[in-house]
PDB file of N, CA and C in Angstrom:
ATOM      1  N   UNK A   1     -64.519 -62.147  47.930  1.00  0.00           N
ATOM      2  CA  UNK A   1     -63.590 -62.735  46.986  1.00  0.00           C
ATOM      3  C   UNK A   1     -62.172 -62.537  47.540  1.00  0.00           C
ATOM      4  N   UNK A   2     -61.426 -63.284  47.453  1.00  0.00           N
ATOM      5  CA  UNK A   2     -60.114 -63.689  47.943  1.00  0.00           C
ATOM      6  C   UNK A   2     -58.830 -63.017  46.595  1.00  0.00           C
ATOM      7  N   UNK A   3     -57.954 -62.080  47.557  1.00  0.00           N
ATOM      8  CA  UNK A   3     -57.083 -61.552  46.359  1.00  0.00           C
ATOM      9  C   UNK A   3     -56.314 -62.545  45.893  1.00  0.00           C
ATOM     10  N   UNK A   4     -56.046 -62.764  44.700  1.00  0.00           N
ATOM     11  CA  UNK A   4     -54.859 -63.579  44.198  1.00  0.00           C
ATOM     12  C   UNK A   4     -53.949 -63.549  44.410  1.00  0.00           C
ATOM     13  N   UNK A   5     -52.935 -64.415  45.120  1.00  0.00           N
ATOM     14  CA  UNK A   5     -51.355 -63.982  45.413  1.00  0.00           C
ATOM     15  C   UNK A   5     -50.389 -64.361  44.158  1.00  0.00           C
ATOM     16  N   UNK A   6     -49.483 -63.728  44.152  1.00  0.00           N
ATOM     17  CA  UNK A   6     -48.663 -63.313  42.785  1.00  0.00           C
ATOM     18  C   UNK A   6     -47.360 -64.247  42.749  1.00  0.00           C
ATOM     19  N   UNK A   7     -46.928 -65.084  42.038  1.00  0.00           N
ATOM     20  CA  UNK A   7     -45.975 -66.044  42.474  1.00  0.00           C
ATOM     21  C   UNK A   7     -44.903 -65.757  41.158  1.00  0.00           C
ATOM     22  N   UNK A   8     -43.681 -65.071  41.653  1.00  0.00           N
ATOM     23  CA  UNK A   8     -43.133 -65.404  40.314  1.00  0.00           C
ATOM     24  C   UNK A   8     -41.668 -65.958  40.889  1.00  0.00           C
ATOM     25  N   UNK A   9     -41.446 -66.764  39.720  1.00  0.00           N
ATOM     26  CA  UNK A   9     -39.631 -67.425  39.918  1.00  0.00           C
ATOM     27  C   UNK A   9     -38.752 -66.488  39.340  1.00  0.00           C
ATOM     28  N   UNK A  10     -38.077 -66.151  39.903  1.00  0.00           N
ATOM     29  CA  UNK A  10     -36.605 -65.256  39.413  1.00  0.00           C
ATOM     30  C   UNK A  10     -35.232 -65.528  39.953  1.00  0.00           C
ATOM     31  N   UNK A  11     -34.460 -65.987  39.142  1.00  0.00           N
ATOM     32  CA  UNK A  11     -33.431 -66.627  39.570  1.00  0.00           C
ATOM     33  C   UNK A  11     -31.843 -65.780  39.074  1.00  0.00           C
ATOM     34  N   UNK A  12     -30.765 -65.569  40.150  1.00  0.00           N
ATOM     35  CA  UNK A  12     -29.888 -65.080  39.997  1.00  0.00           C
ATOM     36  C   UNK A  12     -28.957 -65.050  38.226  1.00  0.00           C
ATOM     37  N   UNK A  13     -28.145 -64.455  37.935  1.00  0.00           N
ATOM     38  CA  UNK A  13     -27.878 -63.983  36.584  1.00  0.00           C
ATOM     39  C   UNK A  13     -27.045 -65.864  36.095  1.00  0.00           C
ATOM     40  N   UNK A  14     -26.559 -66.456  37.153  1.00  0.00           N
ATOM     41  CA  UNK A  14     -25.578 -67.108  37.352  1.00  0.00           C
ATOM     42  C   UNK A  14     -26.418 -68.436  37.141  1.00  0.00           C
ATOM     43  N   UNK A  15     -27.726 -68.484  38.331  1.00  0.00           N
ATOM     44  CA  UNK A  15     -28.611 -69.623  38.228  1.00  0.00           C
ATOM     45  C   UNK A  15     -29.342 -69.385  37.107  1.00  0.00           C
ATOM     46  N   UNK A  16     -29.222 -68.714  36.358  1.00  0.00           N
ATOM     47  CA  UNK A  16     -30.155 -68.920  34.966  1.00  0.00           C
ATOM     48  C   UNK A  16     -29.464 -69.280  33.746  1.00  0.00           C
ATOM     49  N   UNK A  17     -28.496 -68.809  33.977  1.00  0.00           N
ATOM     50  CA  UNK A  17     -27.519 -69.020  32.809  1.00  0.00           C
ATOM     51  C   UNK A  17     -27.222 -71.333  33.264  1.00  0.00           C
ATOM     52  N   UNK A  18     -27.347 -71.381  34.175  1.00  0.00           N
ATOM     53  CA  UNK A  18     -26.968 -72.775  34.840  1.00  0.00           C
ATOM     54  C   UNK A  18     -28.203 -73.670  34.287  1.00  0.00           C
ATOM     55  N   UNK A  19     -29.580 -72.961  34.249  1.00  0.00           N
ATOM     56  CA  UNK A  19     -30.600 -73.365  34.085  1.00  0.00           C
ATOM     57  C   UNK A  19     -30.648 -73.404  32.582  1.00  0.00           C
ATOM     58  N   UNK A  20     -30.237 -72.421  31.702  1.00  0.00           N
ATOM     59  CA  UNK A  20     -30.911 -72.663  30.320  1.00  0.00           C
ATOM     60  C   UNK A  20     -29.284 -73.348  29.870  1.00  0.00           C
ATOM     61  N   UNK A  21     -28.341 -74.302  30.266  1.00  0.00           N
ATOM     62  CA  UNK A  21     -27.361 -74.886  29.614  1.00  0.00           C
ATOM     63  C   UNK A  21     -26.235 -74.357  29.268  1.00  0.00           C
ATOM     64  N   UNK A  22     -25.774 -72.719  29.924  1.00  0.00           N
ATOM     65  CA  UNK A  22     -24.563 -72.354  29.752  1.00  0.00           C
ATOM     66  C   UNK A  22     -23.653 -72.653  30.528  1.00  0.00           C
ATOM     67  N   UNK A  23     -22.163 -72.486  29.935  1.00  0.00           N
ATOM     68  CA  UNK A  23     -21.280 -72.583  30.529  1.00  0.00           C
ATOM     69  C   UNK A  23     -21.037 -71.739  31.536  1.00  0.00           C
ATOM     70  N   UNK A  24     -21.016 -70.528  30.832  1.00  0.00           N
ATOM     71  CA  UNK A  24     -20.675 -69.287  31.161  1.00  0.00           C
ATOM     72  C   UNK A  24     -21.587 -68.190  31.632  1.00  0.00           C
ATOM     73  N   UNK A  25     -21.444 -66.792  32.181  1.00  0.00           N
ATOM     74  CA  UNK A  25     -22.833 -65.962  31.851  1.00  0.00           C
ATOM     75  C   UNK A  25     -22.554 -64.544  30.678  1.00  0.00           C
ATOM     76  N   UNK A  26     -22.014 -64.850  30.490  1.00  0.00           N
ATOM     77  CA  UNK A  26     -21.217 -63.807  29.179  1.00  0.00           C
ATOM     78  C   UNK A  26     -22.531 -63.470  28.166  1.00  0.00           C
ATOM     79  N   UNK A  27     -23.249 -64.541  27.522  1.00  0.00           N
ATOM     80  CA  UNK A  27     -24.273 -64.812  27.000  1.00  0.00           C
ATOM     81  C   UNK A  27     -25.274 -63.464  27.592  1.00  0.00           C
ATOM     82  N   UNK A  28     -25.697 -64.224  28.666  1.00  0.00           N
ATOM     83  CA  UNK A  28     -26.307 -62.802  29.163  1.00  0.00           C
ATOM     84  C   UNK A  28     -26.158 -62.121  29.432  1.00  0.00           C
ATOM     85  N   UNK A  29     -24.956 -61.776  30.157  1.00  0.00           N
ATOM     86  CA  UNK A  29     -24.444 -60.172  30.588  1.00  0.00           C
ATOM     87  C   UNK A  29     -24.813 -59.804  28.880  1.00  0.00           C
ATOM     88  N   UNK A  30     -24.055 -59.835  28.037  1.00  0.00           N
ATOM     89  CA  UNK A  30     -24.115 -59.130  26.980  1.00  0.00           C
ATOM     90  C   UNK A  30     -25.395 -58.910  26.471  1.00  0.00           C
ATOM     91  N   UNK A  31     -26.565 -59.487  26.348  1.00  0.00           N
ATOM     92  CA  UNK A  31     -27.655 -59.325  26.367  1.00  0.00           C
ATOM     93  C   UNK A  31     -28.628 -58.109  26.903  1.00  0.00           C
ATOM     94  N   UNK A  32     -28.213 -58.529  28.172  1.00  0.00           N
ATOM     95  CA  UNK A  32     -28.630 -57.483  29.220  1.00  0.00           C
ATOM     96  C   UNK A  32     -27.821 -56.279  28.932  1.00  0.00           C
ATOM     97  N   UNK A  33     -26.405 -55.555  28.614  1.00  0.00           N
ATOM     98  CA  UNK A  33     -25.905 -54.858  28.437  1.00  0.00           C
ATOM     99  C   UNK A  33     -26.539 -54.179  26.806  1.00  0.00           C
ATOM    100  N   UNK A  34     -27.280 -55.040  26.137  1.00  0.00           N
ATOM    101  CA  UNK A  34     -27.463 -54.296  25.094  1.00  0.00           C
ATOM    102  C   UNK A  34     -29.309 -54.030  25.262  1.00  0.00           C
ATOM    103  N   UNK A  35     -30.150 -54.121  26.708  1.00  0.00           N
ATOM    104  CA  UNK A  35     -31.435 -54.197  26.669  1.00  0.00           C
ATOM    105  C   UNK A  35     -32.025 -54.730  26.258  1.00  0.00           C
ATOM    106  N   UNK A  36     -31.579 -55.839  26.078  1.00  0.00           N
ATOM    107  CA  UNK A  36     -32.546 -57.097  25.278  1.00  0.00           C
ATOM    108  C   UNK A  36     -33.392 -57.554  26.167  1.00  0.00           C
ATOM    109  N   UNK A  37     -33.051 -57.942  27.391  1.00  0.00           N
ATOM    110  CA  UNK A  37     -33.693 -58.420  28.274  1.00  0.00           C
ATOM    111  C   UNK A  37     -34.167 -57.922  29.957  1.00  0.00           C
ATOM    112  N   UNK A  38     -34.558 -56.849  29.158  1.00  0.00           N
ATOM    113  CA  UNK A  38     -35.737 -56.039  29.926  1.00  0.00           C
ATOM    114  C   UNK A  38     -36.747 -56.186  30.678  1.00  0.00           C
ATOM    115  N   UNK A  39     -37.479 -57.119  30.271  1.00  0.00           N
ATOM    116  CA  UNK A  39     -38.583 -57.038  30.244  1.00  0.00           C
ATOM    117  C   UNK A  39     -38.469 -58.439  31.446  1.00  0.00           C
ATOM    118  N   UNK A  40     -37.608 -59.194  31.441  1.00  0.00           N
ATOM    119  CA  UNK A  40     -37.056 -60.021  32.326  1.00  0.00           C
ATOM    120  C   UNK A  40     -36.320 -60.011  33.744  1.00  0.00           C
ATOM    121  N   UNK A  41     -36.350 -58.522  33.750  1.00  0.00           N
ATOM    122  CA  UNK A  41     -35.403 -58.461  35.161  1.00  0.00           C
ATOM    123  C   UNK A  41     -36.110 -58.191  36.440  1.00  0.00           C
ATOM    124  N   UNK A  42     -35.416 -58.576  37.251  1.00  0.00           N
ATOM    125  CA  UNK A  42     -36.473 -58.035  38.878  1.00  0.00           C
ATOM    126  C   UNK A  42     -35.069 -57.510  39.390  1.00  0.00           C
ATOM    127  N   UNK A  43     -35.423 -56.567  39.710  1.00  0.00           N
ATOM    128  CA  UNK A  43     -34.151 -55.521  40.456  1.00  0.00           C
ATOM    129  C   UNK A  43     -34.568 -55.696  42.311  1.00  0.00           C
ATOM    130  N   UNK A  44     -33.734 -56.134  42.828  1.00  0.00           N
ATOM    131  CA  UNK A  44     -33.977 -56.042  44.342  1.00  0.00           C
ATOM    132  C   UNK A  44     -33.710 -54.858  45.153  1.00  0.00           C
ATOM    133  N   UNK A  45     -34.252 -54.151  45.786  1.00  0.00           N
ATOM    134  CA  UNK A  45     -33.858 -53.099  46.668  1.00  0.00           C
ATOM    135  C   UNK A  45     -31.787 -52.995  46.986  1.00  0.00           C
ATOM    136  N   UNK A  46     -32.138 -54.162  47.097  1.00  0.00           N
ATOM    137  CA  UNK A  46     -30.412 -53.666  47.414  1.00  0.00           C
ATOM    138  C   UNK A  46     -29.293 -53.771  45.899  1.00  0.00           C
ATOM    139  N   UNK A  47     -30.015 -53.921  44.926  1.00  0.00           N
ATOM    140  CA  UNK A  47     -29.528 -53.970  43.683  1.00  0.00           C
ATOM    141  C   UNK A  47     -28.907 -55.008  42.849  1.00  0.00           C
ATOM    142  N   UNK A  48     -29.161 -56.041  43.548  1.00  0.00           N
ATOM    143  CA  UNK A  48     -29.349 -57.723  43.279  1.00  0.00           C
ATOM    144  C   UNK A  48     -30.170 -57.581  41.783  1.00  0.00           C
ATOM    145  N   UNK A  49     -30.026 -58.023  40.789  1.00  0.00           N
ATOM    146  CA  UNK A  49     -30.098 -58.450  39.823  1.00  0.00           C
ATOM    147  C   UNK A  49     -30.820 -59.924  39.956  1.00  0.00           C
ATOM    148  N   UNK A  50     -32.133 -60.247  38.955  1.00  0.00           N
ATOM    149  CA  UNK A  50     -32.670 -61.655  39.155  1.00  0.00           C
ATOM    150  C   UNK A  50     -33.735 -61.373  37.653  1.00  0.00           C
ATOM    151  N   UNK A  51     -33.410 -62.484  37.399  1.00  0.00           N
ATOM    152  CA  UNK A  51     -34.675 -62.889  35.951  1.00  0.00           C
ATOM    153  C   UNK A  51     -35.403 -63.531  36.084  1.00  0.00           C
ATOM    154  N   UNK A  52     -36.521 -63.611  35.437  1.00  0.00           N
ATOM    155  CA  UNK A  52     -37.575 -64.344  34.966  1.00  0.00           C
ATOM    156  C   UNK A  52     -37.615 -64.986  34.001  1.00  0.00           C
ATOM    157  N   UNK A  53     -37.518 -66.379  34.257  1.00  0.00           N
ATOM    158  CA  UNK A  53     -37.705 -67.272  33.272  1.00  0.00           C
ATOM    159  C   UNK A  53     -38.704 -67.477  32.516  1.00  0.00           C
ATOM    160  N   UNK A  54     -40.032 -66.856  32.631  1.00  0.00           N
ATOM    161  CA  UNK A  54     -41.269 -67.015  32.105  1.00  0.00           C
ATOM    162  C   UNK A  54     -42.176 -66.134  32.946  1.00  0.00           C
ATOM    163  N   UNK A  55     -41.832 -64.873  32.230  1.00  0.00           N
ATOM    164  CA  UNK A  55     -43.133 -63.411  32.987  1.00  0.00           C
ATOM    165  C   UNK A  55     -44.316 -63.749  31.988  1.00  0.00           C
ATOM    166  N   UNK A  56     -44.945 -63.332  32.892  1.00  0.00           N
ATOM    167  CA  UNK A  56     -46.464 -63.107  32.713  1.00  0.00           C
ATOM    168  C   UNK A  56     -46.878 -62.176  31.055  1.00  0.00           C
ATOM    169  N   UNK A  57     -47.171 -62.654  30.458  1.00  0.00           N
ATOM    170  CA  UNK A  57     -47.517 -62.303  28.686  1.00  0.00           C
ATOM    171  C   UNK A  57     -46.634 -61.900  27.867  1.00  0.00           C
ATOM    172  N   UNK A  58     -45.121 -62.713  28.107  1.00  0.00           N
ATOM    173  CA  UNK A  58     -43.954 -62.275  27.784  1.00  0.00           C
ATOM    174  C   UNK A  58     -43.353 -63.749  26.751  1.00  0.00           C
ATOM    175  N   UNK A  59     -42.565 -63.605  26.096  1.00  0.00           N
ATOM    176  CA  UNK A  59     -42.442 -65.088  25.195  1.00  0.00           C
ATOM    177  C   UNK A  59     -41.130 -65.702  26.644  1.00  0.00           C
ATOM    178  N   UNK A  60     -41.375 -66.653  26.559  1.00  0.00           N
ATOM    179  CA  UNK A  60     -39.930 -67.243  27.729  1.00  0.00           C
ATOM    180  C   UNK A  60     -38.656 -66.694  27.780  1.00  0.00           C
ATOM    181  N   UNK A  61     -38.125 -66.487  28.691  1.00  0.00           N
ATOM    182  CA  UNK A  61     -36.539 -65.684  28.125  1.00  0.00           C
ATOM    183  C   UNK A  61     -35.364 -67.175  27.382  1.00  0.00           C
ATOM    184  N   UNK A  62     -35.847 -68.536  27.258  1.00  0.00           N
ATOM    185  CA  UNK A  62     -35.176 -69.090  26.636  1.00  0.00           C
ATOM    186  C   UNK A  62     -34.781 -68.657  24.970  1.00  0.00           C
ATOM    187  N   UNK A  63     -36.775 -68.500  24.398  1.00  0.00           N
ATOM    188  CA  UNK A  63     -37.057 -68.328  23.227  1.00  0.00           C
ATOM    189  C   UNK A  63     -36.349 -66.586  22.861  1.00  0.00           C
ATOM    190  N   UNK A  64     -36.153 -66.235  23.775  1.00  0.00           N
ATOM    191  CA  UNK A  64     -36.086 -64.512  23.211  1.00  0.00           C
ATOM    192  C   UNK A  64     -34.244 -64.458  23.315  1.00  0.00           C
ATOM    193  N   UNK A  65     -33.247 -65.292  24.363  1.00  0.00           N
ATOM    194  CA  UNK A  65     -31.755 -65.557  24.105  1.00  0.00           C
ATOM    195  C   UNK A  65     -31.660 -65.867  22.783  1.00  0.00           C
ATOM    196  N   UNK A  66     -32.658 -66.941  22.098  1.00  0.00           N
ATOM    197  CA  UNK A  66     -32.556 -67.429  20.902  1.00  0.00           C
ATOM    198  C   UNK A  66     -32.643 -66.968  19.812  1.00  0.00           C
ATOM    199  N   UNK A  67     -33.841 -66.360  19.940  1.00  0.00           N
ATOM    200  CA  UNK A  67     -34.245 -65.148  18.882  1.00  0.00           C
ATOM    201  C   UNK A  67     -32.849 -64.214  18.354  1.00  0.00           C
ATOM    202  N   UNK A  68     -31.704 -63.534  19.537  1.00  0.00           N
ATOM    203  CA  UNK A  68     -31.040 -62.599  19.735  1.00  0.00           C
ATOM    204  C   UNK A  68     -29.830 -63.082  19.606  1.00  0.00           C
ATOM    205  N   UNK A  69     -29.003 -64.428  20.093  1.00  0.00           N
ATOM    206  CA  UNK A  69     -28.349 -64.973  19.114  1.00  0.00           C
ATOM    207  C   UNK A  69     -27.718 -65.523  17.782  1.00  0.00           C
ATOM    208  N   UNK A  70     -26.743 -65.901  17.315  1.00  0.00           N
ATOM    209  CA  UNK A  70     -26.265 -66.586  16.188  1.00  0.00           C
ATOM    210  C   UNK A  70     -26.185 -67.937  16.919  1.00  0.00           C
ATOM    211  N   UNK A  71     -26.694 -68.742  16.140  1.00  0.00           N
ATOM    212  CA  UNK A  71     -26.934 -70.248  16.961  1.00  0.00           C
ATOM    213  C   UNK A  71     -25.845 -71.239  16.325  1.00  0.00           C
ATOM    214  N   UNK A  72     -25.016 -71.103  17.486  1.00  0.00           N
ATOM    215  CA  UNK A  72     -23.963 -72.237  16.321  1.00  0.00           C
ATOM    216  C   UNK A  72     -23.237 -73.369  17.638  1.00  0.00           C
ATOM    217  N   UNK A  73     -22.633 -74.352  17.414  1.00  0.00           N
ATOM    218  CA  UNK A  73     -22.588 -75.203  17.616  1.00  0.00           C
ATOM    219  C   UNK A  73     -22.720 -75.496  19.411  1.00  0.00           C
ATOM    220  N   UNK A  74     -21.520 -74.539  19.721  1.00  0.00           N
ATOM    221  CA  UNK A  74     -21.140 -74.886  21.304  1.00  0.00           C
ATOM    222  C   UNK A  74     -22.244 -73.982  21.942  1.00  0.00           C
ATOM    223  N   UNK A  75     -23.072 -73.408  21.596  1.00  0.00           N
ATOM    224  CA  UNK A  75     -23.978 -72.070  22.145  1.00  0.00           C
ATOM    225  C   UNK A  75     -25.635 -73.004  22.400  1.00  0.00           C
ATOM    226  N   UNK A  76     -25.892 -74.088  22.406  1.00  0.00           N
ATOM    227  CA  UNK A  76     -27.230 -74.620  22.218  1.00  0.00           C
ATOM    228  C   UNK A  76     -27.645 -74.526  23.870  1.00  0.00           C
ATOM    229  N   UNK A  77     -28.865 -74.088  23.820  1.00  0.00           N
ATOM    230  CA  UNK A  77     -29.581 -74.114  25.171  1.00  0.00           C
ATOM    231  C   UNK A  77     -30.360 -75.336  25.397  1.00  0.00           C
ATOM    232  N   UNK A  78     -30.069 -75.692  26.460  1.00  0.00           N
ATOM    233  CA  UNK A  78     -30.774 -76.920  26.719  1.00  0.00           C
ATOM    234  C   UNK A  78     -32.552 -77.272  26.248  1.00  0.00           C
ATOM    235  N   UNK A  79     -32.598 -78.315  25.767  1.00  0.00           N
ATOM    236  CA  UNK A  79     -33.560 -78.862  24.904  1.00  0.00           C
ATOM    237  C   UNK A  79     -34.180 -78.320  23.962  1.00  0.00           C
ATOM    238  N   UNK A  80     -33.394 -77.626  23.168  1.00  0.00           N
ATOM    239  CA  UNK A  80     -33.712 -76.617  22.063  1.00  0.00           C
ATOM    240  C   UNK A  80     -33.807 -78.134  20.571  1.00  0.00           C
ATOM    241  N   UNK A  81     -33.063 -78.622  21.339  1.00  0.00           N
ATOM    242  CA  UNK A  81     -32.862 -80.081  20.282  1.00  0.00           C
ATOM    243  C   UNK A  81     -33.254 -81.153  19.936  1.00  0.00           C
TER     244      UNK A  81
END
């Protein structure tokens, strides 16, 4: 039997924030500064910072920004709508 190779996407603090429709990354820094999004991070040896947009038995990190927000006008993540 053939091992499974492990594929995950993790994209810089900057390219994710680009990806789910922000302007800014403020959104998430603050997030991340309060441990919200834990469960999302891949830490690189050299201390590079990178998320996961969708880990493995985890709700999406779109749905969980959302969850952890006040949702008001200028703040909408792309195709939430």
């Amino acid at each position: 039997m053939k091992p499974k190779s492990l594929h995950l996407e993790a994209y810089t603090i900057s390219e994710t924030a680009r990806k789910l429709g922000y302007k800014s990354t403020k959104t998430i820094y603050r997030l991340l500064k309060r441990d919200l999004l834990e469960d999302y991070v891949y830490l690189e040896k050299s201390g590079r910072v990178y998320l996961m947009l969708e880990p493995l038995n985890k709700i999406s990190l779109k749905k969980k920004i959302l969850d952890n927000i006040q949702i008001r006008k200028n703040n909408i993540v792309k195709g939430v709508i």
